[in-house]
N, C-alpha and C. Protein backbone atom coordinates (compact mmCIF):
# COMPACT_ATOMS: atom_id res chain seq x y z
N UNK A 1 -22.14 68.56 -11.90
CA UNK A 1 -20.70 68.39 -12.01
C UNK A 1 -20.34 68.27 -13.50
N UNK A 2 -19.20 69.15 -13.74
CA UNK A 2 -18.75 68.68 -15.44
C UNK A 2 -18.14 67.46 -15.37
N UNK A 3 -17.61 67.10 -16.47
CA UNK A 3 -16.94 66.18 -16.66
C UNK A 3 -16.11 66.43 -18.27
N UNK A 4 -14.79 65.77 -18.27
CA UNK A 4 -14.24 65.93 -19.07
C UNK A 4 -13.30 64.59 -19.66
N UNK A 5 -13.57 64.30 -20.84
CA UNK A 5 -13.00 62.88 -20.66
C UNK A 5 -13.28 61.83 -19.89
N UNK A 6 -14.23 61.75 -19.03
CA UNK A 6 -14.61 61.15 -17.90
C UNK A 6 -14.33 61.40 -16.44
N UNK A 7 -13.73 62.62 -16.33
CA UNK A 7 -13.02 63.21 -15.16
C UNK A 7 -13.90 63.85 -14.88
N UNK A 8 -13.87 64.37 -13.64
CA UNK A 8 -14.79 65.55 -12.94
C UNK A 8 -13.70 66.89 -13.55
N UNK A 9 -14.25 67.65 -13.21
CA UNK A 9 -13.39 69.16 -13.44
C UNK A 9 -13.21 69.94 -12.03
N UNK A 10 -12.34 69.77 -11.63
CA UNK A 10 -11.69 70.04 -10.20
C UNK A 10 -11.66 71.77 -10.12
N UNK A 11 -10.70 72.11 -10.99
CA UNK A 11 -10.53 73.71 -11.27
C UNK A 11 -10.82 74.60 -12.27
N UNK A 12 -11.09 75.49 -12.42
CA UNK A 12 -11.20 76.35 -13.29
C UNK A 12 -10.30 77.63 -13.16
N UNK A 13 -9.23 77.77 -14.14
CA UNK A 13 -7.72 79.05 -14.62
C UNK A 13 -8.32 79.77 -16.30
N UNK A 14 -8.87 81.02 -15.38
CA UNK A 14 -9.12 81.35 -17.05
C UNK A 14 -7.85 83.31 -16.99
N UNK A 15 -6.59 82.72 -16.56
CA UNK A 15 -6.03 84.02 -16.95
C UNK A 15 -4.97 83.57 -18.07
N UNK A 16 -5.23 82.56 -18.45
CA UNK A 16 -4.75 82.71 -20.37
C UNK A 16 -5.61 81.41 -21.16
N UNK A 17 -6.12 81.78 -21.42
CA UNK A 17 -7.46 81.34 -22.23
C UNK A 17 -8.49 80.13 -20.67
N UNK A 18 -8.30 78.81 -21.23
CA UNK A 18 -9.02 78.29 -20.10
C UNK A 18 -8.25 77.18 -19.45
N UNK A 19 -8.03 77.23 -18.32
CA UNK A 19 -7.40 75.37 -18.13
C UNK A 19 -8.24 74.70 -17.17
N UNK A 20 -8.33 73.54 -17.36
CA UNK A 20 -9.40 72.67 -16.80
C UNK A 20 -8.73 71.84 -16.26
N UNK A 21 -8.32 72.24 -14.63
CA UNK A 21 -7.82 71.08 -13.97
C UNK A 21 -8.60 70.08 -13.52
N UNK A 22 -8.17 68.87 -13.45
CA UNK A 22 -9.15 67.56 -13.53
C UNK A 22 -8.62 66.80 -12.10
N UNK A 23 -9.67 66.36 -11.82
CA UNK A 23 -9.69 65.72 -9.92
C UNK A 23 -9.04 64.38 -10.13
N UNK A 24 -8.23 63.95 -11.72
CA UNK A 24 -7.75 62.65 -11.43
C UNK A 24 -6.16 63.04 -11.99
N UNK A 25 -6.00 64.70 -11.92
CA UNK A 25 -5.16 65.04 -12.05
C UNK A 25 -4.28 65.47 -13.47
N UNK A 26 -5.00 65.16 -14.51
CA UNK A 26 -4.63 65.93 -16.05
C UNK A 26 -5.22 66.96 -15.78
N UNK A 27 -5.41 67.45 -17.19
CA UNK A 27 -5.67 68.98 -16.97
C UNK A 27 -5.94 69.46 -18.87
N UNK A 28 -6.41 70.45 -19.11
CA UNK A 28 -6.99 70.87 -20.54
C UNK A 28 -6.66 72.02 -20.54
N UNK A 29 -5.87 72.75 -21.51
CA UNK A 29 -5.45 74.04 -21.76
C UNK A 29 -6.60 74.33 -23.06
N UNK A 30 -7.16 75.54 -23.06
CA UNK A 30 -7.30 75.91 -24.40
C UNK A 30 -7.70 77.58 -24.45
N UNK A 31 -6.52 77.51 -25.52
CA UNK A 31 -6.63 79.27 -25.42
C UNK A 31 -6.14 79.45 -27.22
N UNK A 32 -6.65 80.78 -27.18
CA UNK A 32 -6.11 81.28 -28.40
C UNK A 32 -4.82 81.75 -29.03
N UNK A 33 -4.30 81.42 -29.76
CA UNK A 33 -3.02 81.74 -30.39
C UNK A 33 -2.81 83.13 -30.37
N UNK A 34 -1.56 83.42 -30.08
CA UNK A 34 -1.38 85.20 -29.53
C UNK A 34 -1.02 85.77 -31.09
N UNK A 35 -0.38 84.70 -32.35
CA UNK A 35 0.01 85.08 -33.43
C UNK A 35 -0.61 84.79 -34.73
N UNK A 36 -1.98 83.83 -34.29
CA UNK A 36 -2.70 83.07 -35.50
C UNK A 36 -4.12 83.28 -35.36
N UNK A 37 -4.53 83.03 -36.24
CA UNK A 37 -6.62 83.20 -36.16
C UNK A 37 -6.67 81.83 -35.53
N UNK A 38 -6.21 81.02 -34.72
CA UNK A 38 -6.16 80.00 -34.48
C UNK A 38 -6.49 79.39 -32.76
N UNK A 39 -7.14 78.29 -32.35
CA UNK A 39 -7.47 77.86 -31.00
C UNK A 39 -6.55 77.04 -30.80
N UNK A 40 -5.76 76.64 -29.99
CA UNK A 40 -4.71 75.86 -29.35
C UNK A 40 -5.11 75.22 -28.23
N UNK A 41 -4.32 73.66 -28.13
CA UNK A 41 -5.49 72.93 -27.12
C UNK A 41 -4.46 72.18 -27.08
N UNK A 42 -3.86 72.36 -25.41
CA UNK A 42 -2.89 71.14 -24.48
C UNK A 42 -3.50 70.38 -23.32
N UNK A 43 -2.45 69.51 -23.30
CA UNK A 43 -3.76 68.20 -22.37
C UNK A 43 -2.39 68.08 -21.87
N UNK A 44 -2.43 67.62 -20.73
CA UNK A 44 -1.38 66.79 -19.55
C UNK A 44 -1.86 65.71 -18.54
N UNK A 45 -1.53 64.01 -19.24
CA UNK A 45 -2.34 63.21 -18.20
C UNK A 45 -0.58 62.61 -18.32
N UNK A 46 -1.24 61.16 -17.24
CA UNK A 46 -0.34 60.11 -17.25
C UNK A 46 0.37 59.08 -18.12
N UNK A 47 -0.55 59.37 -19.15
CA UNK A 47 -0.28 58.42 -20.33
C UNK A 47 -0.74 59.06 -21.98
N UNK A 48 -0.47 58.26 -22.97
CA UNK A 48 -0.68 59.13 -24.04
C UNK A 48 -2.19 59.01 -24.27
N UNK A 49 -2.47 57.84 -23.95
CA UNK A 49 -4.07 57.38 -24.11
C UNK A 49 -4.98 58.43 -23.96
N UNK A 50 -4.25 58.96 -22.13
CA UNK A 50 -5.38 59.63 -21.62
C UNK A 50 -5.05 61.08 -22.35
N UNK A 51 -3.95 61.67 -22.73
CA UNK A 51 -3.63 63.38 -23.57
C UNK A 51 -4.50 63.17 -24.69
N UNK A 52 -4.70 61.90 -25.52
CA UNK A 52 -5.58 61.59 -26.75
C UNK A 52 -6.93 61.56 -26.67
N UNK A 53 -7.43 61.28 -25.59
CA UNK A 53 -9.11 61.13 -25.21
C UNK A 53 -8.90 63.00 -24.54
N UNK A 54 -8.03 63.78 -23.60
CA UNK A 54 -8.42 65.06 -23.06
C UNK A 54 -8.11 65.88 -24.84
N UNK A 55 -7.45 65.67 -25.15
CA UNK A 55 -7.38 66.56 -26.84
C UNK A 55 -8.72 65.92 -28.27
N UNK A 56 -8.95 65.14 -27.56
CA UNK A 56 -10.37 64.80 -28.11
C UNK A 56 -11.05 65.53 -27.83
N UNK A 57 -11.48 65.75 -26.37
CA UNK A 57 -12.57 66.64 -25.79
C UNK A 57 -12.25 68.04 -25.94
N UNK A 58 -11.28 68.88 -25.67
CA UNK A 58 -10.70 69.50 -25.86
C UNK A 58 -11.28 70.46 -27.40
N UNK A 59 -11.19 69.25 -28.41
CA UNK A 59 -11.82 69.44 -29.85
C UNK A 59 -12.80 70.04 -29.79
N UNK A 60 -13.52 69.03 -29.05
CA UNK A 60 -15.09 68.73 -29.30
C UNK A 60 -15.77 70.27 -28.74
N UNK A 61 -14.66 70.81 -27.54
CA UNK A 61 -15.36 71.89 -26.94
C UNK A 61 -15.32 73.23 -27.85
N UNK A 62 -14.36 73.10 -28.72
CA UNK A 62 -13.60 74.06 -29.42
C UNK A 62 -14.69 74.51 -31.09
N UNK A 63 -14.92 73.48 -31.21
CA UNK A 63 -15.27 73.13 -32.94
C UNK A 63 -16.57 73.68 -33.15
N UNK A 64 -17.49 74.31 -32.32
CA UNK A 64 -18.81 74.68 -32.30
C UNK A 64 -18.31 76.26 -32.51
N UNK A 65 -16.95 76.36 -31.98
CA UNK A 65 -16.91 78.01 -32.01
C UNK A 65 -16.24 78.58 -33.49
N UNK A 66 -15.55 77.12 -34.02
CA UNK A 66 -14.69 77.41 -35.07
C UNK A 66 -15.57 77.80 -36.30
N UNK A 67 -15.59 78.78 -37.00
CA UNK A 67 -16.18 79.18 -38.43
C UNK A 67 -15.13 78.66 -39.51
N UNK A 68 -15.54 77.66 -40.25
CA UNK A 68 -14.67 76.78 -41.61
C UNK A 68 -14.85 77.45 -42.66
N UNK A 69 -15.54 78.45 -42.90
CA UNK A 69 -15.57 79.24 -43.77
C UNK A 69 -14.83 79.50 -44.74
């Protein structure tokens, strides 16, 4: 089982980049910018706490792919 933020990962939407619906009901967008060299990353929970810990992870999944070059 994944986990995300501490959530299980309920769904998987990959027809615009990826969203990660979560079994406690947030959810993780991350897709690429249609106008920038850039990765974009939305979170939707109940509170800000929890959008701050899913855009944490969110990061974390992102940053291995990013070249800082």
């Amino acid at each position: 089982m994944s986990l995300i933020a501490g959530a299980a990962v309920a769904d998987v939407n990959t027809v615009d980049g990826f969203k990660l619906q979560l079994a406690d009901g947030s959810w993780l967008l991350v897709r690429p910018s249609g106008t920038e060299p850039k990765m974009r990353v939305y979170a939707e929970a109940g509170d800000e706490d929890r959008v701050a810990a899913l855009l944490d992870a969110g990061h974390d999944l992102v940053a291995p792919l990013i070249d800082d070059k």
